[in-house]
Protein backbone atom coordinates (compact mmCIF):
# COMPACT_ATOMS: atom_id res chain seq x y z
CA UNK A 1 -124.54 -58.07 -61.29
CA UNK A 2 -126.82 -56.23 -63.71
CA UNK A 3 -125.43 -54.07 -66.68
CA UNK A 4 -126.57 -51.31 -67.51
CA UNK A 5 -127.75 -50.10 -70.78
CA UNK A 6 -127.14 -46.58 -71.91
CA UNK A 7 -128.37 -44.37 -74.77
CA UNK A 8 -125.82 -44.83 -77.10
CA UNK A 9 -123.80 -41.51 -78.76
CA UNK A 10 -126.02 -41.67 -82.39
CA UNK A 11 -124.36 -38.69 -84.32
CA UNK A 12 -122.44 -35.31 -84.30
CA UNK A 13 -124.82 -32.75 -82.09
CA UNK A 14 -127.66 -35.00 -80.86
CA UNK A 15 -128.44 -34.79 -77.73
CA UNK A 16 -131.50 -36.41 -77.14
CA UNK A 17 -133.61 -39.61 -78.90
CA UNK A 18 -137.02 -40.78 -78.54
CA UNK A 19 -137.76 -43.93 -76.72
CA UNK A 20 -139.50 -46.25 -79.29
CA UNK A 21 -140.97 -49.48 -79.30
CA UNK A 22 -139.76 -51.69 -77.16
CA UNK A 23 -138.92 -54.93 -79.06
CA UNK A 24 -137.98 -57.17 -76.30
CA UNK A 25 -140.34 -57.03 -72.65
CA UNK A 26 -138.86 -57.56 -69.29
CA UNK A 27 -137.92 -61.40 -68.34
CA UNK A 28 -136.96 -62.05 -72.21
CA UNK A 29 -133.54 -63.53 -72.74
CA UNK A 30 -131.63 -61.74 -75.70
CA UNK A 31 -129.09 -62.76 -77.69
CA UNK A 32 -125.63 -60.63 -78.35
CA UNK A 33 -126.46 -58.09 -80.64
CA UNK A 34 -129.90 -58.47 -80.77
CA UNK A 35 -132.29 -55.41 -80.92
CA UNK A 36 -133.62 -54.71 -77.60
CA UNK A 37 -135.41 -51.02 -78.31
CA UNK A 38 -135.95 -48.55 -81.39
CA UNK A 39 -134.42 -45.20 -80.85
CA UNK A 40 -135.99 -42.38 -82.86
CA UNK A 41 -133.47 -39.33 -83.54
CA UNK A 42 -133.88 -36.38 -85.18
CA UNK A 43 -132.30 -37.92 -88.81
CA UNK A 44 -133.07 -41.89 -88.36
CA UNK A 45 -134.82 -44.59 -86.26
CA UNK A 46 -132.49 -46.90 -85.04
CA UNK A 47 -132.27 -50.47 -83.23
CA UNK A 48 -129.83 -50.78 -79.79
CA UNK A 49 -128.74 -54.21 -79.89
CA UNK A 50 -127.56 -56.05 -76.54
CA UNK A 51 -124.22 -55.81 -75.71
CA UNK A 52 -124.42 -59.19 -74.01
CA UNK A 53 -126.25 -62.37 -73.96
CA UNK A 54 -128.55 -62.56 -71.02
CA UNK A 55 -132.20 -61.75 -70.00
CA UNK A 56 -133.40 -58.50 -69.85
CA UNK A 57 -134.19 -58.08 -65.96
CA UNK A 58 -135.97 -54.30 -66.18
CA UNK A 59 -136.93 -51.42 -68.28
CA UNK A 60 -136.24 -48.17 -66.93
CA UNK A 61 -137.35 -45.38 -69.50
CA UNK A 62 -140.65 -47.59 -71.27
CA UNK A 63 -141.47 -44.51 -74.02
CA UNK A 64 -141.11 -41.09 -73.98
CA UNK A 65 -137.56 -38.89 -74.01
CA UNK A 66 -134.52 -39.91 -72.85
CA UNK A 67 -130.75 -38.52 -73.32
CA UNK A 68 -127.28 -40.26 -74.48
CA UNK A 69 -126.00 -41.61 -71.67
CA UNK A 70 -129.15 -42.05 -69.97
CA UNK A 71 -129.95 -45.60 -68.55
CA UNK A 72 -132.73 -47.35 -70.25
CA UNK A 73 -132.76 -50.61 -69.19
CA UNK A 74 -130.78 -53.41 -66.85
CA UNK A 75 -129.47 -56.61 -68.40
CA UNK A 76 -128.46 -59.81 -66.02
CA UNK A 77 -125.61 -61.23 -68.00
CA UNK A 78 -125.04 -64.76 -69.21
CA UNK A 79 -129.13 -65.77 -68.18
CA UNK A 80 -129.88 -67.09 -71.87
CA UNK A 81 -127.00 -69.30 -71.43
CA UNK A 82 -127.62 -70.31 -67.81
CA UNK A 83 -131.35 -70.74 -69.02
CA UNK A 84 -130.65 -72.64 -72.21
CA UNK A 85 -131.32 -76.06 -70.77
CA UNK A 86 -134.94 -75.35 -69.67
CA UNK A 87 -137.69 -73.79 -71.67
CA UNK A 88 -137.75 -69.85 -70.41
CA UNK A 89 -141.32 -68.35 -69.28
CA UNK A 90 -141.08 -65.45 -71.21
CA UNK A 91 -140.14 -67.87 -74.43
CA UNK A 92 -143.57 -68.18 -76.00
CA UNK A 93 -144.51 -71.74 -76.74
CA UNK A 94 -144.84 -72.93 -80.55
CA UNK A 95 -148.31 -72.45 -81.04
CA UNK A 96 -148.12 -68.89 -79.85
CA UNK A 97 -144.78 -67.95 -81.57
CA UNK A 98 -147.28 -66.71 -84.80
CA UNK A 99 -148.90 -64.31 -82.62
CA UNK A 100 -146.31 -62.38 -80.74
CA UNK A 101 -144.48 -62.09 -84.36
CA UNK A 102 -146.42 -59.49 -85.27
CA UNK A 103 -145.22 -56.20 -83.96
CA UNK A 104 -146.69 -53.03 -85.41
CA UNK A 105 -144.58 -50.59 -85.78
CA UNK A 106 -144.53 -46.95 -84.24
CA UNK A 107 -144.98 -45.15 -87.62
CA UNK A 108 -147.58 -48.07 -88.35
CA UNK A 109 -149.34 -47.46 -85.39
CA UNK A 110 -149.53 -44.02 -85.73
CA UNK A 111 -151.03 -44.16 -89.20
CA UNK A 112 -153.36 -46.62 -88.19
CA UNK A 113 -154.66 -44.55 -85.58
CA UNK A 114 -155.67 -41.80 -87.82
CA UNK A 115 -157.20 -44.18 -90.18
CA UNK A 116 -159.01 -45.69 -87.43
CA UNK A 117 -157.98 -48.80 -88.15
CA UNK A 118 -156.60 -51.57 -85.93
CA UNK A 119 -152.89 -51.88 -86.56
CA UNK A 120 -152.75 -55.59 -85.40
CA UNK A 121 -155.37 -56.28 -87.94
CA UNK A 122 -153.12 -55.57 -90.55
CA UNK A 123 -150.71 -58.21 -92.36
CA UNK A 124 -147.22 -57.08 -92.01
CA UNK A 125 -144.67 -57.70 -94.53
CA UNK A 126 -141.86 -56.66 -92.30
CA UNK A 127 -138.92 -59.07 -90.91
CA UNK A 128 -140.78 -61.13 -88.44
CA UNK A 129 -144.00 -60.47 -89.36
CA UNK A 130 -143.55 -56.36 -88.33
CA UNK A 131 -146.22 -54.10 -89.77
CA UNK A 132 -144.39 -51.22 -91.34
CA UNK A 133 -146.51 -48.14 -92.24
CA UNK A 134 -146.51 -49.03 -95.79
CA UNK A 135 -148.99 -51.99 -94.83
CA UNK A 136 -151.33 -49.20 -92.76
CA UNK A 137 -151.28 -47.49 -96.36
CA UNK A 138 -151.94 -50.42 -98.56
CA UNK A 139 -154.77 -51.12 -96.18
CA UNK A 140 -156.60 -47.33 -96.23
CA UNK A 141 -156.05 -46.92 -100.39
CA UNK A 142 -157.76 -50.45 -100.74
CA UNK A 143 -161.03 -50.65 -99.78
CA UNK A 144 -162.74 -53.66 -98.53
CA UNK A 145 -165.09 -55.60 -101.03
CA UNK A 146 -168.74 -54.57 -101.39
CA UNK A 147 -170.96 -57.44 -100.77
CA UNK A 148 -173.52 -57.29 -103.21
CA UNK A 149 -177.35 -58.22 -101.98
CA UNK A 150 -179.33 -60.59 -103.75
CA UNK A 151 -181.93 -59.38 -105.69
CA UNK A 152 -184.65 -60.65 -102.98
CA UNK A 153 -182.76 -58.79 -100.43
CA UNK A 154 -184.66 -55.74 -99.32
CA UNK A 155 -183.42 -52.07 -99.87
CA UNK A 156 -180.55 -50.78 -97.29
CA UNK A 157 -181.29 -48.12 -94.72
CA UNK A 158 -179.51 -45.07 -95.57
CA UNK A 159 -176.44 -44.88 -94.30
CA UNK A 160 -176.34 -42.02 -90.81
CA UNK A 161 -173.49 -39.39 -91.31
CA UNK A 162 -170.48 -40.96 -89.28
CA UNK A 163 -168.74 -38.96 -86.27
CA UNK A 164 -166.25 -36.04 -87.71
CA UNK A 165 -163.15 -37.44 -85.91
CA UNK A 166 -159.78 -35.98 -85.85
CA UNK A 167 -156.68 -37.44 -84.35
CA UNK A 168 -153.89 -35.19 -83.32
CA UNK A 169 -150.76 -37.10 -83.05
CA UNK A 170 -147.27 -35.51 -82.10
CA UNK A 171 -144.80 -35.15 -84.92
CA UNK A 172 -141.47 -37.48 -84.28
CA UNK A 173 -138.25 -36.16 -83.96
CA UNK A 174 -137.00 -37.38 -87.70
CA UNK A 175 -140.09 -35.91 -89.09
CA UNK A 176 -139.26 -32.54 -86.56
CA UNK A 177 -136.19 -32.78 -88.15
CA UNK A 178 -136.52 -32.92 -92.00
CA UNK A 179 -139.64 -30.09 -91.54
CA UNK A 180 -137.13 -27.70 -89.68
CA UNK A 181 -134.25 -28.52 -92.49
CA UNK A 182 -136.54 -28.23 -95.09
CA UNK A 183 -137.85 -24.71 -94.32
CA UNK A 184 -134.23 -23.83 -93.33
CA UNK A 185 -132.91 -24.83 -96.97
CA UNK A 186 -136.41 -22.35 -98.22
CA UNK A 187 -135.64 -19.55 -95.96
CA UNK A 188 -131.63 -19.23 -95.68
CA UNK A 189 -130.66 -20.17 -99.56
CA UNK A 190 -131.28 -18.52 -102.91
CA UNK A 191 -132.77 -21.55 -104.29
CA UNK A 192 -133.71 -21.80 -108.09
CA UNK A 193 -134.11 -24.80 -110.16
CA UNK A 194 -133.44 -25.53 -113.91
CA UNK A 195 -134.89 -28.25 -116.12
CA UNK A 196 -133.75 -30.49 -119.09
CA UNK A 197 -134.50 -34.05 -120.38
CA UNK A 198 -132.83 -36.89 -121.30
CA UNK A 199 -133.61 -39.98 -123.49
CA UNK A 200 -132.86 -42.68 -121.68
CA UNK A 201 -132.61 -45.08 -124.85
CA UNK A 202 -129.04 -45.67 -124.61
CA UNK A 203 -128.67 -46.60 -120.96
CA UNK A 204 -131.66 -49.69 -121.06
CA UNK A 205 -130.38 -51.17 -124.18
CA UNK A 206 -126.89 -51.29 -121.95
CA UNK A 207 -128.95 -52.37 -118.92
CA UNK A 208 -130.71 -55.08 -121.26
CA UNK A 209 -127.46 -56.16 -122.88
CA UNK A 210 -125.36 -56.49 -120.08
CA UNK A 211 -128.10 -56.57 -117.19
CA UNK A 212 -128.10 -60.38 -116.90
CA UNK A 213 -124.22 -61.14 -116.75
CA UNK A 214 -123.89 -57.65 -114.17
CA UNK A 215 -126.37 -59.91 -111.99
CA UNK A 216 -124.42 -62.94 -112.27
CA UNK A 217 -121.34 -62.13 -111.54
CA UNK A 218 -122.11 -59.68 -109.24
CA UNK A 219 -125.19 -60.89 -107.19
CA UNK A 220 -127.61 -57.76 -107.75
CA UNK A 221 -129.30 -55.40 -110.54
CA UNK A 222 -127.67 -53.31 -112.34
CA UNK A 223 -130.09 -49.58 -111.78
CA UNK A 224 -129.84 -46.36 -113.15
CA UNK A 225 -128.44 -44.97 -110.10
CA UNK A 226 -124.77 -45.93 -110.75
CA UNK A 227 -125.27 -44.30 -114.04
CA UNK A 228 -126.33 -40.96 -112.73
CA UNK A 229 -123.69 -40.90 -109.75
CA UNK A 230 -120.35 -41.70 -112.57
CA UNK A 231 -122.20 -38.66 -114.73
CA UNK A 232 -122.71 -36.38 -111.73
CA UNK A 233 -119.33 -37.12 -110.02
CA UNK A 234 -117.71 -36.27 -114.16
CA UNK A 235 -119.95 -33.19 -113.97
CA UNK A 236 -118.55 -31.81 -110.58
CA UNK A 237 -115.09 -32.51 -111.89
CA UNK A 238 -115.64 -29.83 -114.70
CA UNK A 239 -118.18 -27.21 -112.66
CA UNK A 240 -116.84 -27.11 -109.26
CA UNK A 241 -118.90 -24.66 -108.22
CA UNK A 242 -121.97 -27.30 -107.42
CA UNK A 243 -119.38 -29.00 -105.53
CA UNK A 244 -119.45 -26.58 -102.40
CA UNK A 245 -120.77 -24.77 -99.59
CA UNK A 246 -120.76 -21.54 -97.88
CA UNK A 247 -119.17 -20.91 -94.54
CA UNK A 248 -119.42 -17.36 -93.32
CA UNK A 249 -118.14 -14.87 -95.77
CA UNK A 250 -115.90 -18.05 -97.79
CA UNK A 251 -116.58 -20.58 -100.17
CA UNK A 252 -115.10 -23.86 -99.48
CA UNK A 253 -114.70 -25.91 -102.75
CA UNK A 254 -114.68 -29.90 -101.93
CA UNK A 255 -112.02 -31.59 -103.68
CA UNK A 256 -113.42 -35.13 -102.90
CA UNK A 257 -117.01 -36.71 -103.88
CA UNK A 258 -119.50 -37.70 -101.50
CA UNK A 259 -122.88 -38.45 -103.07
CA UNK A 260 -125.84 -38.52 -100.68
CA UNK A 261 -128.81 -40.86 -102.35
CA UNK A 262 -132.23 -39.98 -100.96
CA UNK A 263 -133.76 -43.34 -99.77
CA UNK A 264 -137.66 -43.87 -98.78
CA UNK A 265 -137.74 -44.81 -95.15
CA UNK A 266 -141.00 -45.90 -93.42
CA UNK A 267 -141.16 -41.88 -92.03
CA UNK A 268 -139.53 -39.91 -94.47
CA UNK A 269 -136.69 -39.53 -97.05
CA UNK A 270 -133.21 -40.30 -95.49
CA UNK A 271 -129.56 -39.23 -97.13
CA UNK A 272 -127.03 -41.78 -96.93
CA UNK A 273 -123.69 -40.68 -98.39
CA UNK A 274 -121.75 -42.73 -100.80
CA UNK A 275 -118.31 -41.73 -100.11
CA UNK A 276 -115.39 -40.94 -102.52
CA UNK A 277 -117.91 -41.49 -104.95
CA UNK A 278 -115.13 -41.26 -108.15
CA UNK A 279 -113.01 -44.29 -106.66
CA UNK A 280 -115.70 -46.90 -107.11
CA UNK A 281 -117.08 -48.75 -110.31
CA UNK A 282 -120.60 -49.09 -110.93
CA UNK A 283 -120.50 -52.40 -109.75
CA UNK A 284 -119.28 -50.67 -106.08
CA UNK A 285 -121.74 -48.27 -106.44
CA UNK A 286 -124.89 -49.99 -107.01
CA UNK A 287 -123.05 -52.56 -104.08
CA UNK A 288 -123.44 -49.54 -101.51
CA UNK A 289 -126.84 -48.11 -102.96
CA UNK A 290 -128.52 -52.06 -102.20
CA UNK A 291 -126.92 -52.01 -98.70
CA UNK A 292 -128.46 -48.52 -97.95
CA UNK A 293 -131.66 -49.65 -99.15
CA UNK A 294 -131.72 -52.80 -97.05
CA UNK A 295 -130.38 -51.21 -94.09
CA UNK A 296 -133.07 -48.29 -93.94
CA UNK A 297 -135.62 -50.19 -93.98
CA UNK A 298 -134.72 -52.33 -91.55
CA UNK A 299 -133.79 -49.15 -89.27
CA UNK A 300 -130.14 -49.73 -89.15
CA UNK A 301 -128.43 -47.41 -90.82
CA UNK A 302 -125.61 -45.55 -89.11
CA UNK A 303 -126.24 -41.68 -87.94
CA UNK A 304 -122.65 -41.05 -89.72
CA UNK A 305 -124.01 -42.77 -92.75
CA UNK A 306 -126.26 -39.45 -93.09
CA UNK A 307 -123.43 -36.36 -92.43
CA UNK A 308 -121.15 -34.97 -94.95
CA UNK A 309 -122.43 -34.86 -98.46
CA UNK A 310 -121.13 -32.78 -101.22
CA UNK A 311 -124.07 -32.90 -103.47
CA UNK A 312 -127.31 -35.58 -103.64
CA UNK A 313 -129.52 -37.27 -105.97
CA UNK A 314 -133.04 -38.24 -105.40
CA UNK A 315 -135.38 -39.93 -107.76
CA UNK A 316 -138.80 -39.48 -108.09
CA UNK A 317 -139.65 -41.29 -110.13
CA UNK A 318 -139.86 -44.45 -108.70
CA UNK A 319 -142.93 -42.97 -106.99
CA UNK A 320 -144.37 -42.32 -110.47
CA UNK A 321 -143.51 -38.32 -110.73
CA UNK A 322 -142.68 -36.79 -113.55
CA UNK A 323 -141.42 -33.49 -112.32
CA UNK A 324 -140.65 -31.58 -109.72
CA UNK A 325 -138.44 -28.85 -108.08
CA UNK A 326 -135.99 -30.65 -104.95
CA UNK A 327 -135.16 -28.77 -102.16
CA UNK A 328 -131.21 -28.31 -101.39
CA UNK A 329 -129.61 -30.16 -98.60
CA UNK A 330 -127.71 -27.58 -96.91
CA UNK A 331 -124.86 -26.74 -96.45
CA UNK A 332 -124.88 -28.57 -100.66
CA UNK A 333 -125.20 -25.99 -102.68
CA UNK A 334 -126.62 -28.54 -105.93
CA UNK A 335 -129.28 -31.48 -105.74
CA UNK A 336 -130.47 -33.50 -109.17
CA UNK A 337 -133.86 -35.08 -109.19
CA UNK A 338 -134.34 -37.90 -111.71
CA UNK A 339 -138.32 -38.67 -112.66
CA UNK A 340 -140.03 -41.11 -114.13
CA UNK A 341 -138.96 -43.16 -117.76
CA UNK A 342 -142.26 -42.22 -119.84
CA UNK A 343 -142.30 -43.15 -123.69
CA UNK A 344 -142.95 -39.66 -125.72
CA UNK A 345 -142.45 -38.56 -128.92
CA UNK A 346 -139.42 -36.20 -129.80
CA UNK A 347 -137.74 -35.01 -133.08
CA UNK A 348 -134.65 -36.60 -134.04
CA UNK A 349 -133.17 -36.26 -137.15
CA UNK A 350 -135.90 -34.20 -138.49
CA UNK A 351 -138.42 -37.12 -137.35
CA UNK A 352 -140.53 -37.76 -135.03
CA UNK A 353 -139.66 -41.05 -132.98
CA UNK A 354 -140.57 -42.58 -129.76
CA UNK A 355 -138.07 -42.40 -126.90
CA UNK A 356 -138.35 -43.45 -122.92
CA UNK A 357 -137.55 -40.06 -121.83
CA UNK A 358 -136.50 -38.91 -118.25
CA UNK A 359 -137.08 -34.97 -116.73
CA UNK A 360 -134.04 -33.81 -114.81
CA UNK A 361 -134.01 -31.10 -112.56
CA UNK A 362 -131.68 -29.27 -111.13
CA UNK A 363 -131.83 -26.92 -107.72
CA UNK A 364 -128.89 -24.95 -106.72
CA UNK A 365 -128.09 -22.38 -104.63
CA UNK A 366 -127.39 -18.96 -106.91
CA UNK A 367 -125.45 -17.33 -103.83
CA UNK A 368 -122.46 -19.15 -105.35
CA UNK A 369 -123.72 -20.77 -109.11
CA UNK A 370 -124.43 -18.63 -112.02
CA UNK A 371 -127.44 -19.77 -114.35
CA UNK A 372 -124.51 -20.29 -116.85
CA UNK A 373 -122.92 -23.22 -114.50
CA UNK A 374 -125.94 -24.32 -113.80
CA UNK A 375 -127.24 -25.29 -116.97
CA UNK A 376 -123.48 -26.51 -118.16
CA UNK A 377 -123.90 -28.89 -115.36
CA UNK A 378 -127.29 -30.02 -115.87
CA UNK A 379 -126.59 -30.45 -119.87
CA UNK A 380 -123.38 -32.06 -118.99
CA UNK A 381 -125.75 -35.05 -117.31
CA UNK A 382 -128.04 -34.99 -120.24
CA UNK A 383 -124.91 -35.49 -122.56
CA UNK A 384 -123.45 -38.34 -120.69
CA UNK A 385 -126.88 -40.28 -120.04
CA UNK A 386 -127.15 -40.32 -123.93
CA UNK A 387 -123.73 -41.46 -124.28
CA UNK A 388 -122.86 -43.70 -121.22
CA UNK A 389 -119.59 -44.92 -123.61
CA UNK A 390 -118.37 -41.36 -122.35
CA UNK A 391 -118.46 -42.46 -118.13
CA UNK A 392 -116.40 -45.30 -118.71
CA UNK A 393 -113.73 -43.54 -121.11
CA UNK A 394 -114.28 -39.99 -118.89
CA UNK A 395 -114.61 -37.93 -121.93
């Protein structure tokens, strides 16, 4: 008897998904949780896995929309097993395993398209061979070589003006999404941002003394996220105020601290939420920041991974920017953006010295923060960046 397999609930008030690529075809056989199909919501692209072993028998909804509960596909149960002792059809044979490794991705593809380039053309440095967008970019900022004639060879014919193409291609639902939330946050708060700077000094020669041993015992880097998120979790503890939201006509103060970290996916920034953010060590945190990381770009974060924030921090600077004003997250009324760690001089001591210095900014919502908290808060960060002694005694 075949199963059927239904869109999946994927978070509080969707509705609806987007039918992605399809990552098995029909005839396959399919292990228990493998991924069958990417779902594309309006905050994450995700994998359904099989709920069985077996062979998928027939694809209902191939692209397009589709709703939770909706069946997608049909799965005959227990056919990889049954199947096992024979080679399958659909099981390519080893010389053409390398080629159907190669899957481009839908944000790839897209990309590619515009470019005008040939998606399968591209190397892809995904699991399995996948071409994630990032490869489509790598591939239009580098330009092929420029063979260079020999000196007998005789002049080229001028080059003829090429077509003026444009591709129109339909925005997805995450990027629907984050457009509609980002000119929501613009619109519906009274969003200012103030700026300070921090000399980041103190925090490498901790990372450099004590980076090798974290890594060690621990199994992964020690960043300078887990620094920011102790500071700003000891900063909301003093100015509360950047530690709520609005709901009608009252202010709701949260008395617990969710952190959401802004994470590069292959379409856009997502938000996953470190929660109780105060009960873990550094050690914890960086643990759940390197899962996040993982996890989104491998599509499998959880839709309830990205709900419920207090407050978030995104970082810039690992794109190379030095400044810049973040947009709240509503309903958080506070977001810190960290830049890039540039050497500079500054005065210290009535000298002039060189310090790796970091631009902090700081957007919140002045419905409910005075510039006075504000600025507290933000200094409050500066002060324990300088001094990270201060996160682990909390003074």
């Amino acid at each position: 008897m075949a199963l059927e397999l239904k869109i999946p609930a994927v978070g509080e008030s969707i509705t609806e998904v987007e039918i992605g690529q399809w990552l098995k075809k029909e005839g396959d056989t399919v292990k228990v949780d493998e991924p069958l199909v990417e779902l594309v919501t309006d905050k994450a692209t995700l994998e359904l896995p099989a709920p069985v072993a077996g062979r998928l028998t027939k694809i209902l909804i191939p692209s397009g929309q589709a709703k939770v509960g909706d069946v997608v596909a049909l799965l005959e149960e227990g056919a990889a097993e049954a199947s096992s002792g024979a080679p399958s059809q659909s099981t390519p044979a080893p010389s053409q395993a390398a080629a159907t490794e190669s899957k481009v991705m839908p944000a790839a593809e897209r990309l590619a398209a515009q470019a005008g380039l040939q998606a399968s053309s591209i190397p892809g440095s995904g699991p399995g061979g996948r071409v994630l967008k990032e490869d489509v970019q790598r591939a239009v900022t580098t330009p092929p070589p420029t063979p260079q004639p020999t000196p007998s060879a005789p002049p080229a014919p001028p080059v003829q003006k090429g077509e003026r193409r444009e591709d129109v291609v339909p925005m997805t639902p995450l990027r629907r999404r984050i457009a509609e939330r980002l000119l929501a946050a613009k619109q519906n708060t009274a969003m200012l941002t103030t700026f300070n700077e921090a000399d980041m000094s103190a925090v490498m020669e901790l990372r450099k003394e004590y980076g090798e041993a974290f890594q060690k015992k621990y199994g992964f880097k020690l960043g300078f996220m887990s620094f920011f998120v102790k500071a700003v979790v000891q900063a909301l503890q003093e100015i509360p105020q950047l530690n709520a939201e609005i709901r009608g006509t009252d202010i709701v103060y949260h008395r617990y601290y969710d952190i959401g970290i802004a994470v590069g996916g292959g379409e856009g920034l997502v938000v996953p939420v470190i929660r109780d953010a105060d009960r873990l060590s550094m050690a914890q945190i960086e643990a759940v920041i390197a899962d996040f990381g993982a996890r989104v770009r491998e599509k499998k974060i959880k839709p309830e991974e990205l709900m419920g924030g207090t407050f978030t921090i995104t970082n810039g600077g690992i794109y190379g920017s030095l400044n810049s004003t973040p947009i709240l997250n509503p309903p958080q009324v506070g977001i810190l953006g960290m830049h890039a760690i540039v050497e500079r001089p500054v005065a210290k001591n009535g000298a002039v010295v060189i310090r790796p210095m970091m631009n902090l900014a700081l957007s919140y919502d002045h419905r409910i923060v005075d510039g006075r908290e504000a600025v507290t808060f933000l200094k409050r960060i500066k002060e324990l960046i300088e001094n990270p002694v201060r996160l682990t005694l909390e003074i």
